[in-house]
N, C-alpha and C. Protein backbone atom coordinates (compact mmCIF):
# COMPACT_ATOMS: atom_id res chain seq x y z
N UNK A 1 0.84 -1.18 0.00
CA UNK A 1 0.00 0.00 0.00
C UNK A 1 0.88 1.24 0.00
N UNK A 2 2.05 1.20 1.02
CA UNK A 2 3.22 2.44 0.60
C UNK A 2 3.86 2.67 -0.32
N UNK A 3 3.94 1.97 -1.45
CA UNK A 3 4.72 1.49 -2.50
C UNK A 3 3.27 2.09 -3.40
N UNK A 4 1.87 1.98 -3.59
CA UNK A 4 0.73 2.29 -4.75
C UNK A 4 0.54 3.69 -4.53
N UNK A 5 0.85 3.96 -2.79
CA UNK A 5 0.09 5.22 -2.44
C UNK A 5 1.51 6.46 -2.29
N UNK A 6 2.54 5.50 -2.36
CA UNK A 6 3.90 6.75 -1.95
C UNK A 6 3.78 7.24 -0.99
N UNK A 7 2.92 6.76 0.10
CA UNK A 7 3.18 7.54 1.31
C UNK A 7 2.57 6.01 2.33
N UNK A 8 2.94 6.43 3.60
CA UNK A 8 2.18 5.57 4.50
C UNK A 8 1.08 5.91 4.98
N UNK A 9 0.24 4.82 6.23
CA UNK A 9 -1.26 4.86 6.54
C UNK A 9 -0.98 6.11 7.82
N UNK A 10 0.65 6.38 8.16
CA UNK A 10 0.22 7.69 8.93
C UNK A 10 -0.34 9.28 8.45
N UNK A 11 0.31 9.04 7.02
CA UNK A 11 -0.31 10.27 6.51
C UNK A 11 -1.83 10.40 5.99
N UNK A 12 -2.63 9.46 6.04
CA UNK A 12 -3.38 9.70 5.68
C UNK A 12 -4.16 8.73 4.79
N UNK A 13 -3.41 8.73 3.51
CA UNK A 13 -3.12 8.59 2.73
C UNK A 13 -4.29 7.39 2.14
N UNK A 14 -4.01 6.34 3.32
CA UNK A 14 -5.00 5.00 2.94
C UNK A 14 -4.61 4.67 4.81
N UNK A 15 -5.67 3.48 4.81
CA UNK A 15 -5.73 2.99 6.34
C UNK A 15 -5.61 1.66 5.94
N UNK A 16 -5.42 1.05 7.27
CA UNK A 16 -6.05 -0.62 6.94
C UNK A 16 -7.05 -1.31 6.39
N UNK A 17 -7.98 -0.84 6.76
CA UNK A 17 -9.23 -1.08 6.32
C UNK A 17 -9.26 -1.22 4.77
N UNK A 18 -9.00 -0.38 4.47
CA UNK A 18 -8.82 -0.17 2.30
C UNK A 18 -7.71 -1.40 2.19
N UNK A 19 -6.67 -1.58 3.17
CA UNK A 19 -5.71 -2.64 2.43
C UNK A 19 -6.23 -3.95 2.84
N UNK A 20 -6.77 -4.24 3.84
CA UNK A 20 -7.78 -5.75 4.10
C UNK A 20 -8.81 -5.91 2.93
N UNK A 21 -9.71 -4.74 2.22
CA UNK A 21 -10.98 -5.18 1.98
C UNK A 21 -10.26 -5.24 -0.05
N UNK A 22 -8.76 -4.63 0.14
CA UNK A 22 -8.02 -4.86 -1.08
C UNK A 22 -7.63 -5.88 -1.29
N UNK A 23 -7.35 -6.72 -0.51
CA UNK A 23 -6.77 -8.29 -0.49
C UNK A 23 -8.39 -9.56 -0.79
N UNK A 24 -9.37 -8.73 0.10
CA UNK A 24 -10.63 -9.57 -0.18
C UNK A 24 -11.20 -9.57 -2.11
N UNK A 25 -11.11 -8.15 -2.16
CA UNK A 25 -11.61 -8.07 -3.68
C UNK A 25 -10.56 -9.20 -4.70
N UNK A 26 -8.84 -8.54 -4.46
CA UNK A 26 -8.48 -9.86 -4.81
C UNK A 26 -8.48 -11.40 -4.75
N UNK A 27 -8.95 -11.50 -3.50
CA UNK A 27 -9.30 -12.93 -3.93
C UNK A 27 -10.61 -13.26 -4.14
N UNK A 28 -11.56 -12.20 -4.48
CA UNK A 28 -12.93 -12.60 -5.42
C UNK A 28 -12.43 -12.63 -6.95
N UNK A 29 -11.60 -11.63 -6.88
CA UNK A 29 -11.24 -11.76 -8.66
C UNK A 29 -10.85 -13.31 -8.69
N UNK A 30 -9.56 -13.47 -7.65
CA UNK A 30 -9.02 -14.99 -8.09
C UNK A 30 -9.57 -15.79 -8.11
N UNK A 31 -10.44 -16.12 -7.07
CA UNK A 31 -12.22 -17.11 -6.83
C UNK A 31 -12.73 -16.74 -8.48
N UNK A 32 -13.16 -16.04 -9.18
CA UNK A 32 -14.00 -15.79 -10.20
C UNK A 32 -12.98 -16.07 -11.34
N UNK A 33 -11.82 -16.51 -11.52
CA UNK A 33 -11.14 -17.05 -12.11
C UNK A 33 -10.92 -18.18 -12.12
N UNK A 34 -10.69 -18.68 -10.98
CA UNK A 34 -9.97 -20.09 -10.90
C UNK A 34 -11.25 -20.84 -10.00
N UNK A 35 -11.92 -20.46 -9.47
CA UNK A 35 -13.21 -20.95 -8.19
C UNK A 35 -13.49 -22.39 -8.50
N UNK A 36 -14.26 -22.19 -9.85
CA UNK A 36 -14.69 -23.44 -10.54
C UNK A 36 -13.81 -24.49 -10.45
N UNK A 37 -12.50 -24.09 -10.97
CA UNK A 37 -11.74 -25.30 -11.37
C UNK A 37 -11.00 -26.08 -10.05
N UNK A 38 -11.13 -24.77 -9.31
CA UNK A 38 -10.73 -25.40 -7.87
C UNK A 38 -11.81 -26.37 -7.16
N UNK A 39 -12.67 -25.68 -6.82
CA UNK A 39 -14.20 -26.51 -6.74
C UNK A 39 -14.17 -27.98 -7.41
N UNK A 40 -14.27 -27.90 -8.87
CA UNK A 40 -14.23 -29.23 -9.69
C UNK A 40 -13.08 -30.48 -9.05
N UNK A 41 -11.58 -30.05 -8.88
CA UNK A 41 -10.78 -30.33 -8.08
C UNK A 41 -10.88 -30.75 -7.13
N UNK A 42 -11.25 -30.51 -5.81
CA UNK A 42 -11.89 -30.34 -4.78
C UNK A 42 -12.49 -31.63 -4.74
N UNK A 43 -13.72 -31.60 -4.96
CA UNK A 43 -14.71 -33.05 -5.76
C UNK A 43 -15.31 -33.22 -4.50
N UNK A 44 -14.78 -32.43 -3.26
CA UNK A 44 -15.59 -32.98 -1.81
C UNK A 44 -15.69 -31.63 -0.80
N UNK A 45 -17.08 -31.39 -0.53
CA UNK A 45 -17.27 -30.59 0.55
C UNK A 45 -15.60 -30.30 1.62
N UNK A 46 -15.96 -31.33 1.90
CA UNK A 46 -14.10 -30.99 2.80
C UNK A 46 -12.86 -30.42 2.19
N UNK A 47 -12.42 -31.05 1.02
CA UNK A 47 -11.33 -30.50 0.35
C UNK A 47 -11.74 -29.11 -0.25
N UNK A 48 -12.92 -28.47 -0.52
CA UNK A 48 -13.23 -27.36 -1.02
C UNK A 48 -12.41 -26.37 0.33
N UNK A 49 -13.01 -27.08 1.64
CA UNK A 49 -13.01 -25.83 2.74
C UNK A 49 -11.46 -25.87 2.93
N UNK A 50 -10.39 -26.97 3.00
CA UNK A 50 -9.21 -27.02 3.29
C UNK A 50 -8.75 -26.18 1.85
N UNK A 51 -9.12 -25.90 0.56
CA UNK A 51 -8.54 -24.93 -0.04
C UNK A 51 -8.90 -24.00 -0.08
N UNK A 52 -9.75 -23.36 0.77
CA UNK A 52 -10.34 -22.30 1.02
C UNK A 52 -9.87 -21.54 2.12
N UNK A 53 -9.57 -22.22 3.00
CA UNK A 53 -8.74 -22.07 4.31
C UNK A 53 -7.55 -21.85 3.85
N UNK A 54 -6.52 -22.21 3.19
CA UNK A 54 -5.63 -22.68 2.27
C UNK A 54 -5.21 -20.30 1.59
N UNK A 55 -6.40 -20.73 1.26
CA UNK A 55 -6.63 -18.84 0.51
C UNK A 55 -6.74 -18.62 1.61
N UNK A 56 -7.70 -18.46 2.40
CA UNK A 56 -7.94 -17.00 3.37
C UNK A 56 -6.79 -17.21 4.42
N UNK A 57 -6.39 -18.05 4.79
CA UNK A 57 -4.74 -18.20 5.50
C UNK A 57 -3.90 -17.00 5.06
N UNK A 58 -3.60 -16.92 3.43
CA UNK A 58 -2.53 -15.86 2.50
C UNK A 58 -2.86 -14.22 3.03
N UNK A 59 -4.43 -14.24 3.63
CA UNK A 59 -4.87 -12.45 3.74
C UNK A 59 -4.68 -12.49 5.55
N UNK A 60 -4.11 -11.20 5.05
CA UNK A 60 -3.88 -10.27 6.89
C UNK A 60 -4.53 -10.32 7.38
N UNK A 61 -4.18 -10.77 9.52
CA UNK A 61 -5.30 -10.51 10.08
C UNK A 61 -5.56 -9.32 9.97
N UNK A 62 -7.67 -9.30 10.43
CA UNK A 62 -7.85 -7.83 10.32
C UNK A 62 -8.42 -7.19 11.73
N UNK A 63 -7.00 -6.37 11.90
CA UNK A 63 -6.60 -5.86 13.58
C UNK A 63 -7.54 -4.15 13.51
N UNK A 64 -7.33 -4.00 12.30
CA UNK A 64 -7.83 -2.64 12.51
C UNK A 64 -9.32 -2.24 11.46
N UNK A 65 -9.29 -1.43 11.78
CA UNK A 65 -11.08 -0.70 11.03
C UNK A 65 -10.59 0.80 10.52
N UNK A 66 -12.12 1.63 10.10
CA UNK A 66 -11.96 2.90 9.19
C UNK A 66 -13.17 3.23 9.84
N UNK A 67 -13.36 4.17 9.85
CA UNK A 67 -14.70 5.24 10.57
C UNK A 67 -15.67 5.09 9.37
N UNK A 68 -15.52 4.71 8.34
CA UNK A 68 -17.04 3.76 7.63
C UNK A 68 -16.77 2.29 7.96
N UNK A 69 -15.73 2.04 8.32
CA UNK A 69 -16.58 0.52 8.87
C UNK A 69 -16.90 0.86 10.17
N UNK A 70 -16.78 1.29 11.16
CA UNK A 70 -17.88 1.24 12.00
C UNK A 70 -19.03 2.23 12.08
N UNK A 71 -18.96 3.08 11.03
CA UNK A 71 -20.58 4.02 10.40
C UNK A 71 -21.52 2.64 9.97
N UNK A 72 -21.02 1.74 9.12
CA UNK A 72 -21.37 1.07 8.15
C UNK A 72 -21.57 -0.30 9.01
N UNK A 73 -21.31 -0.70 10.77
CA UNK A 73 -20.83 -1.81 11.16
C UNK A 73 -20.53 -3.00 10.35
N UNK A 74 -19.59 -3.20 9.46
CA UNK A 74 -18.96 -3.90 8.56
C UNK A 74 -18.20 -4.89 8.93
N UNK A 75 -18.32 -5.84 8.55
CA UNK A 75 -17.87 -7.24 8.99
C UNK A 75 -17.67 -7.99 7.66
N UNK A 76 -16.44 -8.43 7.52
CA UNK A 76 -15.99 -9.66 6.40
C UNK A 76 -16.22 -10.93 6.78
N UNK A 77 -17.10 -11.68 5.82
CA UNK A 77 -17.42 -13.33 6.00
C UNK A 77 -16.24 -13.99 5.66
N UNK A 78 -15.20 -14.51 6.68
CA UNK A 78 -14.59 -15.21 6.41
C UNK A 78 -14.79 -16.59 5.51
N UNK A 79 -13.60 -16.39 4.35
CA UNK A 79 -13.73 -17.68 3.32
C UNK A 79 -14.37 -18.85 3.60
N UNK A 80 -14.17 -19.82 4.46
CA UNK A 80 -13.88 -20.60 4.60
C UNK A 80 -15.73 -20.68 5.48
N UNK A 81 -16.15 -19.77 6.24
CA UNK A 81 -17.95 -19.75 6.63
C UNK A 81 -18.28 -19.33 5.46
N UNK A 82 -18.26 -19.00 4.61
CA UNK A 82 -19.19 -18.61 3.53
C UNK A 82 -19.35 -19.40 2.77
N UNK A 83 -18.20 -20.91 2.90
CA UNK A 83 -18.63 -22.22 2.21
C UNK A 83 -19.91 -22.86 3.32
N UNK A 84 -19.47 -22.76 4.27
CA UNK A 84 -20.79 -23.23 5.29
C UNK A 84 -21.86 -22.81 4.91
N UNK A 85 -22.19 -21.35 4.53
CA UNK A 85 -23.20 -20.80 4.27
C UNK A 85 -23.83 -21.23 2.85
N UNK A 86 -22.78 -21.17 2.07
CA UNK A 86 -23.90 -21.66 0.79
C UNK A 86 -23.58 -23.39 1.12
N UNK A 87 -23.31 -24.31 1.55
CA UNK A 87 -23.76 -25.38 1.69
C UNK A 87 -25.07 -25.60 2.72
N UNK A 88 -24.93 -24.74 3.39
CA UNK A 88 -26.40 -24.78 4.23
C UNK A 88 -27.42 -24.56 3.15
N UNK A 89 -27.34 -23.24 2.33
CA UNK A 89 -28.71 -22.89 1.82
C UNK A 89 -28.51 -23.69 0.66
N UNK A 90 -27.98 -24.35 -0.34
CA UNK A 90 -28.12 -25.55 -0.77
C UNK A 90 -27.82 -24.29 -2.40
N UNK A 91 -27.04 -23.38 -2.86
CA UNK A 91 -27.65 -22.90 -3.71
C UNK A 91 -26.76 -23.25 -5.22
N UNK A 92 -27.92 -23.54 -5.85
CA UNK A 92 -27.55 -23.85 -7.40
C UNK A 92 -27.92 -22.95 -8.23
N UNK A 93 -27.98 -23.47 -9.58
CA UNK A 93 -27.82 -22.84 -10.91
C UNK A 93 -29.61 -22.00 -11.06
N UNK A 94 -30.20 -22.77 -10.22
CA UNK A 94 -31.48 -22.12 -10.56
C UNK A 94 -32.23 -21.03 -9.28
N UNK A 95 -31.28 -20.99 -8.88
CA UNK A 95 -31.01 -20.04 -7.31
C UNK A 95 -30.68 -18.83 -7.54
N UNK A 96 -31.90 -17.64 -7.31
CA UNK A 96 -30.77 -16.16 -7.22
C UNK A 96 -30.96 -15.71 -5.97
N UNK A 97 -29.60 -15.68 -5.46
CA UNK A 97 -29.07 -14.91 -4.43
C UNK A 97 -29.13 -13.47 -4.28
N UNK A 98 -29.77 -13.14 -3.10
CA UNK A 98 -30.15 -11.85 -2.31
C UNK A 98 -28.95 -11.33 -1.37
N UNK A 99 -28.26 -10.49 -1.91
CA UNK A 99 -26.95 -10.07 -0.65
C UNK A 99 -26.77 -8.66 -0.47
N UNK A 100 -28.06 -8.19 0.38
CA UNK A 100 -28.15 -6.92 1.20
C UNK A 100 -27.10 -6.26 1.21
N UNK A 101 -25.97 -6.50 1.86
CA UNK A 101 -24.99 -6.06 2.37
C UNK A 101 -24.27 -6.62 1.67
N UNK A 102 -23.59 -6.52 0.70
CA UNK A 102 -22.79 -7.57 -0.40
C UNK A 102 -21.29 -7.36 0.59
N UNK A 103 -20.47 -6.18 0.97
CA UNK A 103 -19.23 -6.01 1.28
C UNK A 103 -18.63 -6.18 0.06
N UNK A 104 -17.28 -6.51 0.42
CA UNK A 104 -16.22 -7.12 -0.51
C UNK A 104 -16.39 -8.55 -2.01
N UNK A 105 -18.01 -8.65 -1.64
CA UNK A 105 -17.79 -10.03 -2.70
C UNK A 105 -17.46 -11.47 -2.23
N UNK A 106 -17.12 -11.35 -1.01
CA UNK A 106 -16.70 -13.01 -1.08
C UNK A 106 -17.62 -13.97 -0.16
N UNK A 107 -18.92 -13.63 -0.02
CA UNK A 107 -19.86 -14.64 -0.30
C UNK A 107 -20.42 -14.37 -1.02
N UNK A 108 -20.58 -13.37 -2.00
CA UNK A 108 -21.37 -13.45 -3.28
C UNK A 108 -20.59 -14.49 -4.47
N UNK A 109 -19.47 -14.36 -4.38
CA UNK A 109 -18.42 -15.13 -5.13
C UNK A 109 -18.46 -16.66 -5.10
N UNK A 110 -19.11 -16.67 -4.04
CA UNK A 110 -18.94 -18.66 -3.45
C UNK A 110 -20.28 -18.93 -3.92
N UNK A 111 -21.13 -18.11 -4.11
CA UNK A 111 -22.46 -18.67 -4.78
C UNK A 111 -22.52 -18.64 -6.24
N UNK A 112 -21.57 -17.85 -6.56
CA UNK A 112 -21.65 -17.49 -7.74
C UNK A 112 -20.67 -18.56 -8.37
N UNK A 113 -19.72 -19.04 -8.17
CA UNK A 113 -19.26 -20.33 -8.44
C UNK A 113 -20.24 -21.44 -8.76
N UNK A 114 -20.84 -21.66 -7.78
CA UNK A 114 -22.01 -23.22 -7.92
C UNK A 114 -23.03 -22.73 -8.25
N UNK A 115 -22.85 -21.50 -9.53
CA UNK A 115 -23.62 -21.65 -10.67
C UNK A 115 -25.29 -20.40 -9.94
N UNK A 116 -25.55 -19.95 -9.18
CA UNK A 116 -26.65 -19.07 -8.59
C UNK A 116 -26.09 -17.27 -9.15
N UNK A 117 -27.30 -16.86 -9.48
CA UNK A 117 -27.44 -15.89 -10.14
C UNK A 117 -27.63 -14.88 -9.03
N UNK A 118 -26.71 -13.66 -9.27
CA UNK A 118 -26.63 -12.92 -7.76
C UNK A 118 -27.20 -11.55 -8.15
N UNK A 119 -28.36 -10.59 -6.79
CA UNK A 119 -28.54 -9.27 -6.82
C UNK A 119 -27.95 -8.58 -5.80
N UNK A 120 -26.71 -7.62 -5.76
CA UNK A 120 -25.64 -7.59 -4.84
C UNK A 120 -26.14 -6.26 -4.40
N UNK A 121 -26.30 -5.78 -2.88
CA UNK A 121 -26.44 -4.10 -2.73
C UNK A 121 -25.55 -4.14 -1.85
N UNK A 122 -24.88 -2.69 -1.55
CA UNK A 122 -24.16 -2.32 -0.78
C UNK A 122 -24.13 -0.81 -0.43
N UNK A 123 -24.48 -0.46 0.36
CA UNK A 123 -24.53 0.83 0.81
C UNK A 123 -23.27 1.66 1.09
N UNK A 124 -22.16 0.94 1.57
CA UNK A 124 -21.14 1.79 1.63
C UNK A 124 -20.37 2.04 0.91
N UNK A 125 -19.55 3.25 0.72
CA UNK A 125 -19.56 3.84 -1.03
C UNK A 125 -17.84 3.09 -1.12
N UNK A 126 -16.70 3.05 -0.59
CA UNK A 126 -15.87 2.20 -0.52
C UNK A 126 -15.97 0.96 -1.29
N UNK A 127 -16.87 0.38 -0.73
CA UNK A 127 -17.32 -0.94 -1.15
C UNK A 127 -17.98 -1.45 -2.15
N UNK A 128 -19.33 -0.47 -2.35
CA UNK A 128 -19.60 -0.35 -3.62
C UNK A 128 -18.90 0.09 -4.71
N UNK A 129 -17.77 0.34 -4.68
CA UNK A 129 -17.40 1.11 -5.60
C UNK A 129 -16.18 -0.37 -5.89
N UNK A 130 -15.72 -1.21 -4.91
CA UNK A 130 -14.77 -2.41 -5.27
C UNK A 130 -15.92 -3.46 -5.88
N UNK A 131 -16.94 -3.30 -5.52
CA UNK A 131 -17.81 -4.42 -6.06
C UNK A 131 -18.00 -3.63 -7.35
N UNK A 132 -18.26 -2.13 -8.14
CA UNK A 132 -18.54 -2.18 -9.24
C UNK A 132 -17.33 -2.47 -10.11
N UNK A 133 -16.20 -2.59 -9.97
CA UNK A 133 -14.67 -2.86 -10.10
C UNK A 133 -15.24 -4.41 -10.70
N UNK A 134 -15.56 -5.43 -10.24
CA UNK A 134 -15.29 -6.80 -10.02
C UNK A 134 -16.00 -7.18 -11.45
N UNK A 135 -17.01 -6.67 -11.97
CA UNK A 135 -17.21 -7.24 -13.90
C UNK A 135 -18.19 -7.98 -13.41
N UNK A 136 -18.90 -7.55 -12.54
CA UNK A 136 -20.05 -8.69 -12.70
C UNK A 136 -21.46 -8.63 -13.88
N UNK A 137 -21.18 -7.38 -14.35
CA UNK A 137 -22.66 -7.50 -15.50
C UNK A 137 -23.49 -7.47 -15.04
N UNK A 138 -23.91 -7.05 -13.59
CA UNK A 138 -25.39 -6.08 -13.34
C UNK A 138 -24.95 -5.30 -12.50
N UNK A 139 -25.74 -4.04 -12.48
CA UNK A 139 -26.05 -3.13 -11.83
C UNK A 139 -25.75 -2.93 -10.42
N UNK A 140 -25.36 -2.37 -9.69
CA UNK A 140 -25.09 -2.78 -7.96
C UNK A 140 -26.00 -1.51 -7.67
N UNK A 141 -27.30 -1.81 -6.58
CA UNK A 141 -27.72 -0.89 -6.44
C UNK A 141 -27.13 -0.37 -4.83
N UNK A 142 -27.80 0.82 -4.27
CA UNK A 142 -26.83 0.71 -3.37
C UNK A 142 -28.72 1.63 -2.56
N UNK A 143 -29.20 0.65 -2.01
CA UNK A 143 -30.08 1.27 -1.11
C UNK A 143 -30.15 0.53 0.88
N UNK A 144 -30.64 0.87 1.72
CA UNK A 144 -30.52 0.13 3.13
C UNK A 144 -31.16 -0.52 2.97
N UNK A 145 -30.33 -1.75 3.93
CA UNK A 145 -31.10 -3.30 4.39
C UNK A 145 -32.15 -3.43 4.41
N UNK A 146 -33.04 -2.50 4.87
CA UNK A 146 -34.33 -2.71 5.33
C UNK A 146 -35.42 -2.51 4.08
N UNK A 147 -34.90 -2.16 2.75
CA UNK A 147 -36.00 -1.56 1.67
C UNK A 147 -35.19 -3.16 0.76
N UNK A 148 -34.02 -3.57 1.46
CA UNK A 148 -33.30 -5.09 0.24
C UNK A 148 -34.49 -5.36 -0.42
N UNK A 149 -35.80 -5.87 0.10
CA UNK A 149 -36.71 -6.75 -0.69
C UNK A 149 -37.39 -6.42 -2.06
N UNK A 150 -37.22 -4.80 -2.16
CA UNK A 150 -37.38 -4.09 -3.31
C UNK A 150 -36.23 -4.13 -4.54
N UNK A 151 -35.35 -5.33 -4.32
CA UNK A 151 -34.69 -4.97 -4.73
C UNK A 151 -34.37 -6.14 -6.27
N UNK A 152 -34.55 -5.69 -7.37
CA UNK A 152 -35.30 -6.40 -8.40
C UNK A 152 -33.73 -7.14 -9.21
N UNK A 153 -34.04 -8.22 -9.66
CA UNK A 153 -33.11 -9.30 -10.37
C UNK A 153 -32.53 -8.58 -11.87
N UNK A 154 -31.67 -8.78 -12.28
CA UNK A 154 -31.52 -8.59 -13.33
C UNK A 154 -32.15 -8.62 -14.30
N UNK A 155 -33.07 -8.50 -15.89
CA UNK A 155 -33.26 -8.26 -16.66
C UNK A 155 -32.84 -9.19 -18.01
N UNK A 156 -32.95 -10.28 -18.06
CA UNK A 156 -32.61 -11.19 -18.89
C UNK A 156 -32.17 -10.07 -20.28
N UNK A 157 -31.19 -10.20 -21.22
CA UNK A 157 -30.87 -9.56 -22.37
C UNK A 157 -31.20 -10.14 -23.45
């Protein structure tokens, strides 16, 4: 981050927070590259989570925050629960996923692997703005949790 920004997180410049939720977006890009083939690989609930663990092991703990993450009370789903999570809700190819609070992408990413069609919002402008970065081909709207249910699927082309 001192090396992109030429200065350090005392000046200002960037905080932790931007360099944790920078390491998450990268590994949604890398998930949305390689996910599948790792997954396919994998071939078993267990070996998915040991290479998943495997990734989120490589990213920094995250010791510190930014005055929009706690405006925003912001919390990252660690890799490795967000396989728990879409194995709980069971979601496939004919599944679209609802993610209020999208954050960084990386449980939208794990659904979006096993094939479920995602409507991502995010209210905080940081964040929204790494999720419109990520190429997903719809729209990110960005309204509060509480109106999510208004919040309409993509538009077949």
């Amino acid at each position: 981050m001192e090396i992109a920004f030429d200065a350090s997180d005392a000046s200002g410049a960037w905080d932790w927070k931007m360099a944790y939720e920078t390491c998450e977006g990268a590994t949604v890009l890398f998930l949305r590259k390689y996910g599948k083939a790792l997954f396919r690989k994998a071939g078993s609930q267990d070996l998915r989570l040991s290479t998943l663990t495997r990734i989120a092991d490589l990213l920094p703990t995250q010791t510190g925050g930014s005055e929009e993450s706690q405006t925003f009370q912001q919390f990252s789903t660690p890799i490795p629960l967000g396989l728990a999570v879409l194995t709980a809700a069971a979601v496939g190819p004919d599944d679209l996923v609802l993610e209020p609070s999208a954050g960084t992408g990386l449980l939208a990413i794990l659904a979006e692997i096993d094939g479920g069609s995602m409507v991502l919002n995010e209210l905080a402008e940081t964040r929204a703005n790494l999720l419109a970065r990520q190429e997903r081909g719809a729209p990110l709207p960005s309204t509060r949790g509480a109106r999510a249910g208004r919040l309409q699927p993509p538009q077949a082309a």
